[in-house]
Protein backbone atom coordinates (compact mmCIF):
# COMPACT_ATOMS: atom_id res chain seq x y z
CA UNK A 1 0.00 0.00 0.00
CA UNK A 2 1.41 3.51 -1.09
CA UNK A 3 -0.05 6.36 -1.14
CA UNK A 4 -0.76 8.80 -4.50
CA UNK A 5 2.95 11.10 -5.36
CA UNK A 6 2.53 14.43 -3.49
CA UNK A 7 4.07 17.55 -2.65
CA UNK A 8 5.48 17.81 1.01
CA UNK A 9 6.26 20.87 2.81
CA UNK A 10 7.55 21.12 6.35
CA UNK A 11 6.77 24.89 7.91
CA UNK A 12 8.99 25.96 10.85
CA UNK A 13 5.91 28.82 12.04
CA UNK A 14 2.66 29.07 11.94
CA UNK A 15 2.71 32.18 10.07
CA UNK A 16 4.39 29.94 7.02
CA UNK A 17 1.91 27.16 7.59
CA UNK A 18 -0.50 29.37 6.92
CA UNK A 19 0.63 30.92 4.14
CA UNK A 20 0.98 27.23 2.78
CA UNK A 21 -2.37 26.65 3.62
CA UNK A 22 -3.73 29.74 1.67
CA UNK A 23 -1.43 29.13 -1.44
CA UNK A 24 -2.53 25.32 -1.79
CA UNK A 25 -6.14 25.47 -0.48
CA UNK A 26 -8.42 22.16 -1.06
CA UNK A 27 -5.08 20.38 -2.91
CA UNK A 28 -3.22 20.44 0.54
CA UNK A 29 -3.88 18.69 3.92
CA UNK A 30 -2.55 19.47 6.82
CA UNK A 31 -0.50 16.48 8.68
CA UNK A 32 -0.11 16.69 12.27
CA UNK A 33 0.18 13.25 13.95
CA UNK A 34 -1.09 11.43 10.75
CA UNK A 35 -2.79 8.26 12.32
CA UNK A 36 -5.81 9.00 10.49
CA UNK A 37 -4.46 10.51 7.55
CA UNK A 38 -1.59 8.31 6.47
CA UNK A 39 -3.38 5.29 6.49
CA UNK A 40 -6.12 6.99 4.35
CA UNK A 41 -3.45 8.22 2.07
CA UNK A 42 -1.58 4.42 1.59
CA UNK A 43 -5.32 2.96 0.63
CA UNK A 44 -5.40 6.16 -1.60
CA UNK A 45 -9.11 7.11 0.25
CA UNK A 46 -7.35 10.29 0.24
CA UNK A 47 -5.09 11.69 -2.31
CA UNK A 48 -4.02 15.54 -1.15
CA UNK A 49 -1.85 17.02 -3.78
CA UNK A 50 0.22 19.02 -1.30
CA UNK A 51 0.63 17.65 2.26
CA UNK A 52 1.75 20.39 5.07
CA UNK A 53 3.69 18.75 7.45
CA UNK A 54 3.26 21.12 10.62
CA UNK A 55 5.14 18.78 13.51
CA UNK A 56 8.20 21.17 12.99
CA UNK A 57 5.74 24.44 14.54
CA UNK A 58 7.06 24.19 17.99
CA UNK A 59 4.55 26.82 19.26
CA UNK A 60 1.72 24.53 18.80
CA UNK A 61 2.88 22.06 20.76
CA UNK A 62 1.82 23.35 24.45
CA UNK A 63 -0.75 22.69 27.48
CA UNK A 64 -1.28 25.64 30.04
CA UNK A 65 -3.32 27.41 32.55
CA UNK A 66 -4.41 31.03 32.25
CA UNK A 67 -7.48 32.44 33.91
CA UNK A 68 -9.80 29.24 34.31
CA UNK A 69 -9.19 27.70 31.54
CA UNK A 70 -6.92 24.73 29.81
CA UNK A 71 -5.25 25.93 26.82
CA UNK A 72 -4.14 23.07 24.51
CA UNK A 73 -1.72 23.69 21.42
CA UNK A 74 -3.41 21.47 18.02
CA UNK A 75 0.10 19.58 18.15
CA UNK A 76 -0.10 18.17 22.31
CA UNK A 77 -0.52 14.68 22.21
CA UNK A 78 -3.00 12.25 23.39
CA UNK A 79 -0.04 10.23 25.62
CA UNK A 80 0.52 13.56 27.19
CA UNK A 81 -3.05 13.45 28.90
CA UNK A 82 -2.51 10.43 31.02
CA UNK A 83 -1.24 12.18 33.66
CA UNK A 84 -2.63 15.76 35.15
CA UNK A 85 -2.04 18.42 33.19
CA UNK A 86 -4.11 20.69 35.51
CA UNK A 87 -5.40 20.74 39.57
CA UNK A 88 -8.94 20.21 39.84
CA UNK A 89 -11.51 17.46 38.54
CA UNK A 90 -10.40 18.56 34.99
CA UNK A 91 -7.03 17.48 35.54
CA UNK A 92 -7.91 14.09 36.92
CA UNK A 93 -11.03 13.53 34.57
CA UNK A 94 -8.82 13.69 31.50
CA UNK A 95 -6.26 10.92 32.32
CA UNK A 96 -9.29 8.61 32.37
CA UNK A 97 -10.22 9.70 28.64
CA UNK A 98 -6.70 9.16 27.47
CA UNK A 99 -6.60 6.18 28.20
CA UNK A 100 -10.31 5.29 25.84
CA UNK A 101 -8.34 6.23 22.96
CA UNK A 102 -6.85 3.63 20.46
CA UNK A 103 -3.24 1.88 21.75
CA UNK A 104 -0.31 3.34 22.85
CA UNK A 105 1.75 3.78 19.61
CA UNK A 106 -1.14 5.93 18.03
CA UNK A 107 -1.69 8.16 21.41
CA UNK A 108 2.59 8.87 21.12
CA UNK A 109 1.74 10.28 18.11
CA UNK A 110 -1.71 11.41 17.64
CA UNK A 111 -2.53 14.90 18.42
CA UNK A 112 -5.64 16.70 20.18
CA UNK A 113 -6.52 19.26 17.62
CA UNK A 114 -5.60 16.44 14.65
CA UNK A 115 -8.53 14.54 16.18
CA UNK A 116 -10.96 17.61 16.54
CA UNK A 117 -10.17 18.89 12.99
CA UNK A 118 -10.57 14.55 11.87
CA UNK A 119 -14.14 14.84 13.82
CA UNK A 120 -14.52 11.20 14.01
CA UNK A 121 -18.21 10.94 15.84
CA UNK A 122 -16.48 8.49 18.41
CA UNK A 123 -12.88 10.28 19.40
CA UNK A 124 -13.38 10.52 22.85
CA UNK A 125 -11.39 14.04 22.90
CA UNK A 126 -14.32 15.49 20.46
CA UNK A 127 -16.75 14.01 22.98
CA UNK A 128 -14.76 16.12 25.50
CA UNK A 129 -14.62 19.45 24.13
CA UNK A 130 -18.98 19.22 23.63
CA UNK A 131 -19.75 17.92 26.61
CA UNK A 132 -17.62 20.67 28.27
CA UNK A 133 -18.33 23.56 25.36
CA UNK A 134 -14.83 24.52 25.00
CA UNK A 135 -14.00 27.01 22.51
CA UNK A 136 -11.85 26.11 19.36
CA UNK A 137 -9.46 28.79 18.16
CA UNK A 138 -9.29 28.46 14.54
CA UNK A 139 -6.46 30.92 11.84
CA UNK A 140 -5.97 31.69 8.30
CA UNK A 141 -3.89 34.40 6.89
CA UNK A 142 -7.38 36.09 6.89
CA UNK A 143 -7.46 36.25 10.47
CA UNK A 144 -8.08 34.29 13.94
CA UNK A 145 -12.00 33.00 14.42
CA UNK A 146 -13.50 31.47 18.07
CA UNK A 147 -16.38 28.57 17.04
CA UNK A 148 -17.79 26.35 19.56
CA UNK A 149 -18.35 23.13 19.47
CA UNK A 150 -21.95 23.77 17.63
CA UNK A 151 -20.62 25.61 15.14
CA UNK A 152 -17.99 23.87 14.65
CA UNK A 153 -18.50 20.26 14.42
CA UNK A 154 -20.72 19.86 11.24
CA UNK A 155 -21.55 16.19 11.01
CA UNK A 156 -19.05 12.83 10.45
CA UNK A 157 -15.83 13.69 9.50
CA UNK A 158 -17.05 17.44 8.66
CA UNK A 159 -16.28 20.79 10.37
CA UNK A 160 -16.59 24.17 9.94
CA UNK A 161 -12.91 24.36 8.77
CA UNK A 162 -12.38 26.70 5.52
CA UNK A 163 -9.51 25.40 3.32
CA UNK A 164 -7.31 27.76 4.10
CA UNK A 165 -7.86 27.26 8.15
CA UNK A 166 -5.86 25.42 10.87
CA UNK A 167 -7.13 25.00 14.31
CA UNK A 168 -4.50 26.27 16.82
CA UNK A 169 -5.57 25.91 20.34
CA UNK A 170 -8.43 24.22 22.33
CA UNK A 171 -9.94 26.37 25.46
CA UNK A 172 -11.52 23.65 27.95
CA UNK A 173 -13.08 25.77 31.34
CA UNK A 174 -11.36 24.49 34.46
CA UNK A 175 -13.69 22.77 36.90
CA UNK A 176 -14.09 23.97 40.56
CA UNK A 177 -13.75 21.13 43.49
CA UNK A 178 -17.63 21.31 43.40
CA UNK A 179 -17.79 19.51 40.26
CA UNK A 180 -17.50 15.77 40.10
CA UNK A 181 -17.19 13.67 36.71
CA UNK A 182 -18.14 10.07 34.86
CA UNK A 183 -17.04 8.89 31.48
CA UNK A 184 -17.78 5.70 30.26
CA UNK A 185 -17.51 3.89 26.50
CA UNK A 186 -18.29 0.45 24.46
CA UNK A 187 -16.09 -1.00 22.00
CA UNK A 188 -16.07 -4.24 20.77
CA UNK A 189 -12.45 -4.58 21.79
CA UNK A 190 -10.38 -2.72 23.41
CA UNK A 191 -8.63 0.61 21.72
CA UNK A 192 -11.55 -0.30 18.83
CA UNK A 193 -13.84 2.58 18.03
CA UNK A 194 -16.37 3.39 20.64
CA UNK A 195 -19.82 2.37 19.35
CA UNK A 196 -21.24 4.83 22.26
CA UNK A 197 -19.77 6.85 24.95
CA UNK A 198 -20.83 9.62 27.68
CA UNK A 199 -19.13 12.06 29.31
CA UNK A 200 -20.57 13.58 32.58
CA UNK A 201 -20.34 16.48 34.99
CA UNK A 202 -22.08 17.33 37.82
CA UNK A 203 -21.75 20.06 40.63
CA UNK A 204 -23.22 19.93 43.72
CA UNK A 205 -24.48 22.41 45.75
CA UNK A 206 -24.31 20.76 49.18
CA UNK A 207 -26.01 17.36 48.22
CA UNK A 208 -28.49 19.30 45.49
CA UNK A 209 -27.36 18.87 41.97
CA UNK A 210 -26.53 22.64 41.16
CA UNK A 211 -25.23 21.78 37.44
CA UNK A 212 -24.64 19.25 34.81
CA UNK A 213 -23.18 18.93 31.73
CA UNK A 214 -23.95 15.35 29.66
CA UNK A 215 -22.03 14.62 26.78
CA UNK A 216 -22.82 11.74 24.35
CA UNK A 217 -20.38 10.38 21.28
CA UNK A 218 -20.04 7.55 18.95
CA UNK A 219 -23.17 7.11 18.49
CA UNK A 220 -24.46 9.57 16.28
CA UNK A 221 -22.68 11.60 13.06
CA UNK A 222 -21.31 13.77 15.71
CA UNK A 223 -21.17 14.61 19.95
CA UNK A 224 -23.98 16.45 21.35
CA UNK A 225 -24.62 17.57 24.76
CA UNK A 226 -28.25 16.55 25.68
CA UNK A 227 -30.04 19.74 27.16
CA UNK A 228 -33.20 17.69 28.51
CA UNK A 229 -31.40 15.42 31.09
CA UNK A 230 -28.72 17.82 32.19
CA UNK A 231 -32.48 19.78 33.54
CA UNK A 232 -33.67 16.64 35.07
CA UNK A 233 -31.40 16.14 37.06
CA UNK A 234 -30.74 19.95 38.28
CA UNK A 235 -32.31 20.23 41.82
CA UNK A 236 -32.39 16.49 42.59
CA UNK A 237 -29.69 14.86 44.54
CA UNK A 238 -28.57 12.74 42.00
CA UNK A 239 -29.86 9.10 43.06
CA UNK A 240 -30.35 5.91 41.33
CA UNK A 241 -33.77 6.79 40.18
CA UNK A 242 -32.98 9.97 38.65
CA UNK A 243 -29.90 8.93 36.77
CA UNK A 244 -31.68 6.22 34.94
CA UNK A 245 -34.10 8.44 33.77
CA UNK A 246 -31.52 11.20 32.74
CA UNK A 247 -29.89 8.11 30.77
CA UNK A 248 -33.30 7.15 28.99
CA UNK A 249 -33.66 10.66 27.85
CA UNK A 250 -30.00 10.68 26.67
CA UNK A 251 -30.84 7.64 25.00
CA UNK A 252 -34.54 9.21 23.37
CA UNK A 253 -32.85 12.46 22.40
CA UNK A 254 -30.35 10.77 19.89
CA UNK A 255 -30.59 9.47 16.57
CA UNK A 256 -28.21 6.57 16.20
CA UNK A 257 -25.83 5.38 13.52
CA UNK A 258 -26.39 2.14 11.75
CA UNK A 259 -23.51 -0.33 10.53
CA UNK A 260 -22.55 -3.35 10.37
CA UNK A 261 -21.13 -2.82 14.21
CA UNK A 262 -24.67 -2.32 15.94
CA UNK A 263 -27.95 -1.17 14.42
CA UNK A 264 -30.00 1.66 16.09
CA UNK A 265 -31.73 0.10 18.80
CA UNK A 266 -28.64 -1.32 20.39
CA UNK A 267 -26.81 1.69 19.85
CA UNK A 268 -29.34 3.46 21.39
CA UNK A 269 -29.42 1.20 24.29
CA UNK A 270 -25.85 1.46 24.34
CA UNK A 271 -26.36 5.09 24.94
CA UNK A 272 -28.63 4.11 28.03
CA UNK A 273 -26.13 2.39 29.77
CA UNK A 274 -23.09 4.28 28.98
CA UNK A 275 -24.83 7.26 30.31
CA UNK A 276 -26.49 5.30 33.21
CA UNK A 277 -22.55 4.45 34.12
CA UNK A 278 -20.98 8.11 33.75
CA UNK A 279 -23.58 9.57 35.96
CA UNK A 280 -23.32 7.04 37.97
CA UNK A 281 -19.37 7.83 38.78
CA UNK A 282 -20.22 11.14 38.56
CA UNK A 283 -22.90 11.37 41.26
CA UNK A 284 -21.19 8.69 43.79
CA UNK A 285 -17.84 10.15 44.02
């Protein structure tokens, strides 16, 4: 397997990876950690004309604090997520992630705005950035937009990316000691795809649930947050009874993907339990 002959450009700045991005447009792709787009290119699925190497741009290759929130460069990789990179529930939520995704050769390598810009509807770091709406920092040589994750994750594989755009950073809000989280996935094996996964978080106001923030993935063309069961359970405490009706409306509010993996009712009963289980780590803690 080879892939199609191509042009390949290695960019020492951002300011020269975009400019490479505006010259070559919808002939070049961007290659950051490459696990999804080499083996694309060596089945020839994809065949970019120009490919933009941007591993070499040092300065988006960073995770840091400032003012509430986790900044993440597009270049940090997955392996650098299982351990704390912040104080806080944040900081010891996403080691747990990290851990979801693939096998250890592809998390070395991998990167965590590669697999936002990708916008597979089960990476468990798109599931993430929903779930918690963080903001996605996104430059041309046109100028620097802010999308959340609404506007910018379009559908399977699809965002709001113009050609001549590369996502730079990921904001995530840093959670206060009065939030407590859940996450929980199915895959046939493990490191497979998750064929449904849920994120939660849930602050409590003494033992009321003040907030909550419910995140599903994989099973649908893209993550959503699900509005409905994040209100049920605001104001409850956060039993037994109330979670598995938060997790049937998860379940209700989605409309599953169908392949040869699982058809729509037991994807959508995957949804039930996954989200049954996240809450359920997330209110017991």
């Amino acid at each position: 397997m080879k892939p199609a002959a191509f042009r390949y450009f290695a960019p020492r700045s951002l300011p020269e990876a975009l400019e490479l991005l505006g010259e070559h447009g919808e002939d070049g792709k961007i290659l950051a950690g490459g696990q999804s787009l080499v083996p694309a290119m060596n089945f020839r699925l994809a065949r970019p004309q120009s490919l933009i190497d941007i591993n070499p741009v040092a300065e988006l290759d960073y995770v840091q604090t400032e003012h509430a929130v986790l900044r993440i460069g597009a270049l940090a990789r997955h392996a650098r997520f299982e351990r704390p990179v912040a104080e806080g529930p944040l900081g010891a939520f996403l080691p747990r992630v990290a851990r979801h995704i693939a096998h250890l050769p592809i998390r070395t390598r991998g990167t965590f705005g590669g697999s936002l810009a990708y916008a597979d509807p089960a990476s468990e770091w798109c599931l993430v950035a929903t779930a918690l709406d963080a903001a996605m920092v996104v430059r041309s040589e046109r100028g620097t937009r802010t999308l959340g994750p609404q506007q910018f994750f379009v559908g399977a594989l699809t965002t709001a990316l113009a050609e001549d755009e590369l996502l730079t950073e990921i904001r995530l809000p840093l959670l206060d000691p009065a939030w407590r989280t859940g996450f929980a996935e199915f895959s046939r094996r493990a490191g497979d795809y998750a064929l449904a996964s849920c994120a939660a978080f849930v602050k409590f106001d003494g033992d009321r649930v003040a907030d909550a923030r419910i995140g599903i993935g994989g099973a649908a063309d893209h993550p959503q947050r699900i509005a409905e069961a994040e209100r049920l359970l605001i104001g409850g405490e956060g039993g037994a009874a109330q979670r598995r009706e938060a997790a049937a409306v998860a379940a209700a509010a989605i409309d599953p993907l169908e392949d040869i993996q699982a058809d729509a009712a037991f994807r959508r009963d995957l949804v039930r339990a996954m989200a049954e289980r996240a809450l359920a780590e997330a209110c017991t803690r």
